[in-house]
PDB file of N, CA and C in Angstrom:
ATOM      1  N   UNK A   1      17.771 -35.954 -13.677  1.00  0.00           N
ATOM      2  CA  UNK A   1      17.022 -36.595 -12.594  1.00  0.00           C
ATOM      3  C   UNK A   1      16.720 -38.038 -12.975  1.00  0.00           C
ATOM      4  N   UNK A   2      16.238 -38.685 -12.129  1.00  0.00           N
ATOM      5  CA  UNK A   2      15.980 -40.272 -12.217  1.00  0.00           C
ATOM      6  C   UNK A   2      14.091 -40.586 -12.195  1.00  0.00           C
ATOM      7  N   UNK A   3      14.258 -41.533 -12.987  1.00  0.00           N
ATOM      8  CA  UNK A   3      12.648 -41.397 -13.233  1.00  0.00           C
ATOM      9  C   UNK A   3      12.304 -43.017 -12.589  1.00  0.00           C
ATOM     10  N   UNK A   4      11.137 -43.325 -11.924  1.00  0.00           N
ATOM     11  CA  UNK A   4      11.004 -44.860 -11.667  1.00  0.00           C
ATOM     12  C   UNK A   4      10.025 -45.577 -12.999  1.00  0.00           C
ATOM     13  N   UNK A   5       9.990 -47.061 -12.941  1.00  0.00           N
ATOM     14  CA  UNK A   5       9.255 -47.785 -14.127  1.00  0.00           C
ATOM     15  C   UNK A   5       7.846 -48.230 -13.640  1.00  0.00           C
ATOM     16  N   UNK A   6       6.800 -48.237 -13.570  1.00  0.00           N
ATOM     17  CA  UNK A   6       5.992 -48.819 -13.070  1.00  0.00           C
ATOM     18  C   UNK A   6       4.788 -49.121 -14.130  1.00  0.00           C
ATOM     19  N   UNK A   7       3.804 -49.457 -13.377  1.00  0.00           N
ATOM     20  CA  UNK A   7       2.392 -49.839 -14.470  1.00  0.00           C
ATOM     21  C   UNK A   7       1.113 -50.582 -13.559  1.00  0.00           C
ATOM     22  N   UNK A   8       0.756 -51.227 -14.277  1.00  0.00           N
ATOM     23  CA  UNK A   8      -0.225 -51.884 -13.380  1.00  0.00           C
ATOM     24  C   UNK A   8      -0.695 -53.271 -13.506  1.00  0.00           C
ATOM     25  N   UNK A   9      -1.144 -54.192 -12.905  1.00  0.00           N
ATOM     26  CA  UNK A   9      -1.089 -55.983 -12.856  1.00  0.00           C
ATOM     27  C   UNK A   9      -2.461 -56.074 -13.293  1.00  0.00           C
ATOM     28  N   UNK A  10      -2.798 -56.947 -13.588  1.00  0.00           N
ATOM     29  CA  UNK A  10      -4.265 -57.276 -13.954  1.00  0.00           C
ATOM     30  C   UNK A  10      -4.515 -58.937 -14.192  1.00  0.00           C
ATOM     31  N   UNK A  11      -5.617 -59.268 -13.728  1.00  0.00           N
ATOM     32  CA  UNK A  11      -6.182 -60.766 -13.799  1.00  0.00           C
ATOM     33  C   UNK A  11      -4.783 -61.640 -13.349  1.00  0.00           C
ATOM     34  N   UNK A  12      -4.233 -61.086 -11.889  1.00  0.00           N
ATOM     35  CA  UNK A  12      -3.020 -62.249 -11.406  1.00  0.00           C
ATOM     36  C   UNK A  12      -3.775 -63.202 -10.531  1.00  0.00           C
ATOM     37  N   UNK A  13      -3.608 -64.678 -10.468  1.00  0.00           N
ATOM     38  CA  UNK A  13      -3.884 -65.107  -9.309  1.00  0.00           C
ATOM     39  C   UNK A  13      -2.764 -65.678  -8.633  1.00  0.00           C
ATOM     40  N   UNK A  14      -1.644 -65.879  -9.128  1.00  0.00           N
ATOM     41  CA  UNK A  14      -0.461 -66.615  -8.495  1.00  0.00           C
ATOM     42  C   UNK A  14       0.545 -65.346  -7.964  1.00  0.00           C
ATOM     43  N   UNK A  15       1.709 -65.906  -8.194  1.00  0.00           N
ATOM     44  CA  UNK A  15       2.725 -64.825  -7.913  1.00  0.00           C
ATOM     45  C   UNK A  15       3.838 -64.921  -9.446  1.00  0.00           C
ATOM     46  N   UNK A  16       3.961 -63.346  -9.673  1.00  0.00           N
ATOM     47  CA  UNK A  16       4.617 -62.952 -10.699  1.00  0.00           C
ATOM     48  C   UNK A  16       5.783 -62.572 -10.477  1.00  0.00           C
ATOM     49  N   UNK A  17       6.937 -62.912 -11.199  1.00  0.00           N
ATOM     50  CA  UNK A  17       7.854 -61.996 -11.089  1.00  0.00           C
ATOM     51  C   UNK A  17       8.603 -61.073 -12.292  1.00  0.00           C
ATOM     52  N   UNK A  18       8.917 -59.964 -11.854  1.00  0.00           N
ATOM     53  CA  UNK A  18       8.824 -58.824 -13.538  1.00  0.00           C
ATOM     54  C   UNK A  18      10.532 -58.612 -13.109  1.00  0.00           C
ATOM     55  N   UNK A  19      10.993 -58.159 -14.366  1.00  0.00           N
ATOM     56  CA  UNK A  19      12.221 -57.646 -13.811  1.00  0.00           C
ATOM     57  C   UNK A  19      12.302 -56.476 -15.139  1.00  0.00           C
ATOM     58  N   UNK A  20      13.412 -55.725 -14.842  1.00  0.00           N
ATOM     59  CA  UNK A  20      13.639 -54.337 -15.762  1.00  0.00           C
ATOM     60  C   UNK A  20      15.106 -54.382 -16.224  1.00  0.00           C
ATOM     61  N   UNK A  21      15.057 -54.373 -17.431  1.00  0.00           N
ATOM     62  CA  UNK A  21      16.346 -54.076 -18.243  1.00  0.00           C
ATOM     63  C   UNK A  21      17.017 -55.489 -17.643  1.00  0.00           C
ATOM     64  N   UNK A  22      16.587 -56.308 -17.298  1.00  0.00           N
ATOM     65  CA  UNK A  22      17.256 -58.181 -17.199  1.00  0.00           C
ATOM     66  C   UNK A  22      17.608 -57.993 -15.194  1.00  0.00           C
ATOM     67  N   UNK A  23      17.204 -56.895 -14.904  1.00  0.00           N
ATOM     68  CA  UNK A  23      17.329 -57.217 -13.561  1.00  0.00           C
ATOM     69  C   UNK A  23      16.293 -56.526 -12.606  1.00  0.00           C
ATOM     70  N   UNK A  24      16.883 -56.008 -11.549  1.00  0.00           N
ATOM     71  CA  UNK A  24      15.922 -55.591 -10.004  1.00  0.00           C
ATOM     72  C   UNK A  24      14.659 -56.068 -10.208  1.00  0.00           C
ATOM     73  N   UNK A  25      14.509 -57.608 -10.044  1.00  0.00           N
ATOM     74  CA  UNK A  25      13.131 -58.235  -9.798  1.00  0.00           C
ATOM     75  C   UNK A  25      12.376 -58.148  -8.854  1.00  0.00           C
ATOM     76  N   UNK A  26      11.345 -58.214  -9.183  1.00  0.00           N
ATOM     77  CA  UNK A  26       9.934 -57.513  -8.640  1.00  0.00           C
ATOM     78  C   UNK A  26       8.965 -58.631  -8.277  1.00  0.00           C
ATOM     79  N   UNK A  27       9.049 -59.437  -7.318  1.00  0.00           N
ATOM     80  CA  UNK A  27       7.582 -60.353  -7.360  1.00  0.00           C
ATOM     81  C   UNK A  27       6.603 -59.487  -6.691  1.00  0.00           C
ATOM     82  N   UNK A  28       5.522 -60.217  -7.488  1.00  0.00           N
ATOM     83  CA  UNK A  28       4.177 -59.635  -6.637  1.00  0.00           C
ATOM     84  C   UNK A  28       3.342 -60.461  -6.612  1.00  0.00           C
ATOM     85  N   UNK A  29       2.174 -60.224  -6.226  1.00  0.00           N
ATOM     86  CA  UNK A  29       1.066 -61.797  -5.849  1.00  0.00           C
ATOM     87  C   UNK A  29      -0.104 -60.877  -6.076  1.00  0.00           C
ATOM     88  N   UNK A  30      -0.372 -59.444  -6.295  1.00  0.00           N
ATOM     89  CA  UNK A  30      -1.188 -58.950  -6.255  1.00  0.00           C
ATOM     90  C   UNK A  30      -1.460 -57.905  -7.304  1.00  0.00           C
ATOM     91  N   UNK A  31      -2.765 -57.840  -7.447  1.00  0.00           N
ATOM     92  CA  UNK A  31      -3.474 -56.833  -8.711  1.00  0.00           C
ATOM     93  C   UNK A  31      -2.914 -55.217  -8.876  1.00  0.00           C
ATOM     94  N   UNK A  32      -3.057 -54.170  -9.621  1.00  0.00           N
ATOM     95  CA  UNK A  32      -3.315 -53.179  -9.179  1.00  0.00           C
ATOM     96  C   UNK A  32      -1.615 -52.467  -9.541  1.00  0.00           C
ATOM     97  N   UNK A  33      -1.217 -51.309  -8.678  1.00  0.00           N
ATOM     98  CA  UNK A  33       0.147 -50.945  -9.195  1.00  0.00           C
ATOM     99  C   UNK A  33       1.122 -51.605  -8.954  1.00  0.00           C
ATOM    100  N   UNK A  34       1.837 -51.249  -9.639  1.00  0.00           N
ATOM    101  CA  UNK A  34       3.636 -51.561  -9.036  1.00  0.00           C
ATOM    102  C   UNK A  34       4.526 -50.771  -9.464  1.00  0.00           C
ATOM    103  N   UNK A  35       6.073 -50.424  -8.958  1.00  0.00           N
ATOM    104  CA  UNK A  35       6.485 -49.798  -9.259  1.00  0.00           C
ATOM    105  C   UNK A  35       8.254 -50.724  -8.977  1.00  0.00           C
ATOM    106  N   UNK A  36       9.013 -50.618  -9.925  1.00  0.00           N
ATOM    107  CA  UNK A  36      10.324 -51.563  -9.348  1.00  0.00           C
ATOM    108  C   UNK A  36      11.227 -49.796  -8.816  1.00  0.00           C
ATOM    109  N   UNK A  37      11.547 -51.098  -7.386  1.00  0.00           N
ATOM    110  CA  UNK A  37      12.659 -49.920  -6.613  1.00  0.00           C
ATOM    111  C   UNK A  37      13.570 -49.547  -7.233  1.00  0.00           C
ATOM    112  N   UNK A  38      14.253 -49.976  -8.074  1.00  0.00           N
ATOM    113  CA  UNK A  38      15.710 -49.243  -8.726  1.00  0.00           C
ATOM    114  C   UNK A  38      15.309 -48.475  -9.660  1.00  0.00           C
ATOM    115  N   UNK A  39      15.598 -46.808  -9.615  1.00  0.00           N
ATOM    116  CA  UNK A  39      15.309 -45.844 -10.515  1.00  0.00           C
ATOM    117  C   UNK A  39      16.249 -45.999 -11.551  1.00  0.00           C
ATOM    118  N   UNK A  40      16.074 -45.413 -13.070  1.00  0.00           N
ATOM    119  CA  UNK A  40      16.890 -45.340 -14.273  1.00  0.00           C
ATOM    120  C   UNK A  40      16.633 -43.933 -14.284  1.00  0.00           C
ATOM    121  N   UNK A  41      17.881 -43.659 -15.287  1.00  0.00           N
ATOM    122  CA  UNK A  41      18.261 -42.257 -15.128  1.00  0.00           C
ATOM    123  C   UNK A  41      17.107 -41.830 -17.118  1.00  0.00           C
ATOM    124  N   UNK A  42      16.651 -40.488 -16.659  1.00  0.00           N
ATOM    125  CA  UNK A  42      15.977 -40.075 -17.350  1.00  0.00           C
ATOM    126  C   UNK A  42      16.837 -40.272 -18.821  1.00  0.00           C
ATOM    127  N   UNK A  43      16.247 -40.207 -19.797  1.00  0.00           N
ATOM    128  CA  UNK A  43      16.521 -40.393 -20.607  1.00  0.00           C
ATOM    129  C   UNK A  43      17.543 -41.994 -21.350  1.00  0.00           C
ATOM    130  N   UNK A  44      16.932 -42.667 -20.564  1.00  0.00           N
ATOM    131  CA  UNK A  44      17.754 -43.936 -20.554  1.00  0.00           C
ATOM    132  C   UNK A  44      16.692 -45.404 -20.456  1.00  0.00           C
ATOM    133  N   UNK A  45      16.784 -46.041 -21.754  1.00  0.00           N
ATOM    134  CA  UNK A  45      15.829 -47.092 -22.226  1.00  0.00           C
ATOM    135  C   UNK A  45      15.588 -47.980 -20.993  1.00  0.00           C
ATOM    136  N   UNK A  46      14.086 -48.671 -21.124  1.00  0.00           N
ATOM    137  CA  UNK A  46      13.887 -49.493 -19.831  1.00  0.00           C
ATOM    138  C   UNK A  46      13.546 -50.666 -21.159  1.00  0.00           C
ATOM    139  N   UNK A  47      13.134 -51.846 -20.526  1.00  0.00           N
ATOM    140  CA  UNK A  47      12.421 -53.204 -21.069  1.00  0.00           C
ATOM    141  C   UNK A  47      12.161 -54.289 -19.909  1.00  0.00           C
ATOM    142  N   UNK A  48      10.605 -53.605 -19.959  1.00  0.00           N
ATOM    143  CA  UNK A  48      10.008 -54.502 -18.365  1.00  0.00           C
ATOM    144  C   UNK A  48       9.719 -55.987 -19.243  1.00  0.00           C
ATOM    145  N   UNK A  49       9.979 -56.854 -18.744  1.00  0.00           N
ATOM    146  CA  UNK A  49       9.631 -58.421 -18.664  1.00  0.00           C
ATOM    147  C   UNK A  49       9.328 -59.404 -17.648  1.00  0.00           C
ATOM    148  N   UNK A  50       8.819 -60.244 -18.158  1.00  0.00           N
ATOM    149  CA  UNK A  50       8.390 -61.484 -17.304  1.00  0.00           C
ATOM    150  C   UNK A  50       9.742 -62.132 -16.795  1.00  0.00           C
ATOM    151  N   UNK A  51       9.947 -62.394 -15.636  1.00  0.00           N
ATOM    152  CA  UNK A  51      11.579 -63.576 -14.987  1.00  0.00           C
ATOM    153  C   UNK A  51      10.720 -64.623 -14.868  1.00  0.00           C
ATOM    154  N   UNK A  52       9.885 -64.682 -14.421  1.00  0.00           N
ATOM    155  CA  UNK A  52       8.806 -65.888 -13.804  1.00  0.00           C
ATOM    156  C   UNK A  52       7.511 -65.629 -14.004  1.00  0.00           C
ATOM    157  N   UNK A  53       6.936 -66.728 -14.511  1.00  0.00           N
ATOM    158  CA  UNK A  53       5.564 -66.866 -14.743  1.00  0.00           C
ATOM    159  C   UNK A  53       5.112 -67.384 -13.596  1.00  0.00           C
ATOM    160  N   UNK A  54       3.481 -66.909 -13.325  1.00  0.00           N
ATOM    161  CA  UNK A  54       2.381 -67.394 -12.130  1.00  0.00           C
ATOM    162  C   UNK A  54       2.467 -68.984 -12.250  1.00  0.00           C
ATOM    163  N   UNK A  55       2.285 -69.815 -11.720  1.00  0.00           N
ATOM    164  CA  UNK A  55       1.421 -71.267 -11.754  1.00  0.00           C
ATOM    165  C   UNK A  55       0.353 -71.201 -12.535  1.00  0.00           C
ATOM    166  N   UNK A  56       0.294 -71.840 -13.917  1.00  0.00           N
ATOM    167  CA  UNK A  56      -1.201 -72.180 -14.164  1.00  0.00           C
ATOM    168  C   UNK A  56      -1.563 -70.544 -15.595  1.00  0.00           C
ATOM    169  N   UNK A  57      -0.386 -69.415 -15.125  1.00  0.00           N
ATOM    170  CA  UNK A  57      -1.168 -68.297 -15.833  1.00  0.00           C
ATOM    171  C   UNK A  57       0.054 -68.235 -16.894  1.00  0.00           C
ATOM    172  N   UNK A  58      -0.317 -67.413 -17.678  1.00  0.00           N
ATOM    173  CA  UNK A  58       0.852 -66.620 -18.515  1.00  0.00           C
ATOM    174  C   UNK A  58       0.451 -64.975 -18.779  1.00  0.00           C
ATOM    175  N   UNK A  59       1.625 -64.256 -18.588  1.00  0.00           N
ATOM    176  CA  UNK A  59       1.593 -62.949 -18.012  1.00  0.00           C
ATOM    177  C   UNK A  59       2.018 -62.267 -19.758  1.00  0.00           C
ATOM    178  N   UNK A  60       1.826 -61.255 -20.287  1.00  0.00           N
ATOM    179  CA  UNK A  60       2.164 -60.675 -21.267  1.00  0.00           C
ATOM    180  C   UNK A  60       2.282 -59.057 -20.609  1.00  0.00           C
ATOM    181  N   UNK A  61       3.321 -58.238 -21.658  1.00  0.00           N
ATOM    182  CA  UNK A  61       3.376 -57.292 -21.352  1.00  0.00           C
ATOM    183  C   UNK A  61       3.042 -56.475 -22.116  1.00  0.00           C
ATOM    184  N   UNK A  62       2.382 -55.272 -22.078  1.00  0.00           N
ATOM    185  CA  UNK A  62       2.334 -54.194 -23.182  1.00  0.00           C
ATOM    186  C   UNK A  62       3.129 -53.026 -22.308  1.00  0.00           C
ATOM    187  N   UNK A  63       3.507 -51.969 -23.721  1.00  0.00           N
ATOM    188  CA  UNK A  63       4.001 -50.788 -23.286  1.00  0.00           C
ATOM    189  C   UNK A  63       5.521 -50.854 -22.009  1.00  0.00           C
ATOM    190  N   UNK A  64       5.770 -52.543 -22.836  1.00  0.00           N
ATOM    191  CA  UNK A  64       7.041 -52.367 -21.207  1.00  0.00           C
ATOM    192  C   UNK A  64       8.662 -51.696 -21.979  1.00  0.00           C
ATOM    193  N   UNK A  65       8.530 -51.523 -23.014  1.00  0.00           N
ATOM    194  CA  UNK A  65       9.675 -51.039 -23.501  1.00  0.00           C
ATOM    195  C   UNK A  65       9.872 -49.288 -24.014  1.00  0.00           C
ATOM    196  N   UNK A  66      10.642 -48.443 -23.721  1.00  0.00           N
ATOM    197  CA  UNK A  66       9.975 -47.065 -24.548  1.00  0.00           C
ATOM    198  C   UNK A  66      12.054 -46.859 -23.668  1.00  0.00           C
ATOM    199  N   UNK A  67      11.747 -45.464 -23.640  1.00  0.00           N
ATOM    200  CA  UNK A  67      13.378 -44.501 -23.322  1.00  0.00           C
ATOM    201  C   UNK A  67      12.127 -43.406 -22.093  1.00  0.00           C
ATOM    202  N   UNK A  68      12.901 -43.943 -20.937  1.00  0.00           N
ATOM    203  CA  UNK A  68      12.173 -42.943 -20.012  1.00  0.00           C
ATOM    204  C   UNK A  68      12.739 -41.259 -19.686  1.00  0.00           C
ATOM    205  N   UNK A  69      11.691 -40.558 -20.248  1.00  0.00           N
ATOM    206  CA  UNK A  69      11.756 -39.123 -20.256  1.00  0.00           C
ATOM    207  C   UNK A  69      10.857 -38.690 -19.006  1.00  0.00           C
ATOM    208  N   UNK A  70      10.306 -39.337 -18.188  1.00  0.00           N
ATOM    209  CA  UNK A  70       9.455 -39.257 -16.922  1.00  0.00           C
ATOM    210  C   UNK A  70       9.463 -40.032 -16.021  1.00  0.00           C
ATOM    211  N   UNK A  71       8.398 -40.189 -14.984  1.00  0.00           N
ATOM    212  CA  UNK A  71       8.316 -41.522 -14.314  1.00  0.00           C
ATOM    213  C   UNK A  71       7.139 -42.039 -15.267  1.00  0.00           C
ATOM    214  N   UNK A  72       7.516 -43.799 -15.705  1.00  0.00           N
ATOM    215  CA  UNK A  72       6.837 -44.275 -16.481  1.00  0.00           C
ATOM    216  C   UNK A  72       5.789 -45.092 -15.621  1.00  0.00           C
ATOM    217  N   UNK A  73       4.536 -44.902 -15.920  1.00  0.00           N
ATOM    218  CA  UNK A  73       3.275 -45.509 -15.235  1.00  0.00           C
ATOM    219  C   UNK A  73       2.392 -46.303 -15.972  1.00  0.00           C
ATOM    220  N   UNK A  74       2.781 -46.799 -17.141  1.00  0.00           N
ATOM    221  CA  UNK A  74       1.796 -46.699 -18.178  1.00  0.00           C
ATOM    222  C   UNK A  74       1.940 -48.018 -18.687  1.00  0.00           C
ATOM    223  N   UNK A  75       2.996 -49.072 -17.731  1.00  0.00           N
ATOM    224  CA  UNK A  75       3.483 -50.837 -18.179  1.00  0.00           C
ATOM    225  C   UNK A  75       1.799 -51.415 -18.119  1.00  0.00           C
ATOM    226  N   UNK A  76       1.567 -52.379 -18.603  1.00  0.00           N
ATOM    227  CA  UNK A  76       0.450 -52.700 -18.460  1.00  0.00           C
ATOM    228  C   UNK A  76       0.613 -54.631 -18.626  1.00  0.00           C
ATOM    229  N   UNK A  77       0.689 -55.304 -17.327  1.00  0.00           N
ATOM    230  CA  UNK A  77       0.891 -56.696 -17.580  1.00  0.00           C
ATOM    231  C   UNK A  77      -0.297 -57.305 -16.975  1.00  0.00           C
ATOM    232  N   UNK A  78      -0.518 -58.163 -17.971  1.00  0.00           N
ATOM    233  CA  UNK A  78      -1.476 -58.935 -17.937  1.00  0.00           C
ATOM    234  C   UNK A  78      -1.744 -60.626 -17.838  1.00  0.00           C
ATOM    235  N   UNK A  79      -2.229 -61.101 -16.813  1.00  0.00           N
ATOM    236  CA  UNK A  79      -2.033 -62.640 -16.470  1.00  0.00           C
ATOM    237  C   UNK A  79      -3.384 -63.107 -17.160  1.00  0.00           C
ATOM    238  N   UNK A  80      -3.333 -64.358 -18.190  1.00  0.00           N
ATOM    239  CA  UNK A  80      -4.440 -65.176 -18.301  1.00  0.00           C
ATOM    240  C   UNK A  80      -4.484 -66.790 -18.015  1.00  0.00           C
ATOM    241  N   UNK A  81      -4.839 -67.171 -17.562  1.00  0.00           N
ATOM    242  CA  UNK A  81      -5.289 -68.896 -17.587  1.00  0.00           C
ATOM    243  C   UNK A  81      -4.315 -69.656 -18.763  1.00  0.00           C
ATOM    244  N   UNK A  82      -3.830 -70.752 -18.432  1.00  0.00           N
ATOM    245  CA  UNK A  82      -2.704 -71.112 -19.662  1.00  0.00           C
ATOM    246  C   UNK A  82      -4.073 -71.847 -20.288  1.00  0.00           C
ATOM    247  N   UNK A  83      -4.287 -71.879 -21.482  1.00  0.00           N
ATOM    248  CA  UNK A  83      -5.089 -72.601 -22.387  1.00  0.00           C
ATOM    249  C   UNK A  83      -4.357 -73.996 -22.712  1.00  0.00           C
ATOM    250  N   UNK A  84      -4.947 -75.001 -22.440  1.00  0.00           N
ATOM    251  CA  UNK A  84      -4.049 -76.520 -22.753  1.00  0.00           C
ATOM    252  C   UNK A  84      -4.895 -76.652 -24.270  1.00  0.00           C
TER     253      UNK A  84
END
C-alpha cells in the first residue's frame, strides 16, 4: 500500500514552499497541517525539505527524513524571523 508524508507548520508568516524526495512541491502560507499530494510507496525513504524560503523567515525541518512504514504525520517545520 502507499502511505502519504505530512506534518505540521509552525510560526509561518510568509509563504513556504516544501518539497519531498527533490520534488511534488507544496506551497503553503499557512500554520497547522499539511500533507504533500503524491503518495510513496510503503516502505520507501522520503526527505521533506525546504524549495523556498518565506520572505524575511527561515524554515528548518525536523523529523523530515525516516523510510515510510505508515502514513507519516510527524514532519515538524518550523519558520523563525531571519536574525541580521
Amino acid at each position: 500500500s502507499d502511505a502519504t508524508i505530512g506534518g505540521t507548520v509552525s510560526g509561518l508568516t510568509g509563504t513556504l514552499v516544501l518539497q519531498n524526495n527533490g520534488g511534488n512541491p507544496l506551497a503553503t502560507a499557512t500554520n497547522g497541517p499539511f500533507t504533500f499530494t503524491s503518495l510513496i510507496q510503503n516502505g520507501s525513504p522520503y526527505s521533506v525539505t525546504v524549495r523556498t524560503q518565506p520572505t524575511g523567515q527561515t524554515c528548518t525541518v525536523a523529523n523530515g527524513t525516516g523510510t515510510a512504514t505508515a502514513n507519516v504525520t510527524n514532519v515538524a517545520v518550523t519558520a523563525q524571523l531571519l536574525r541580521f
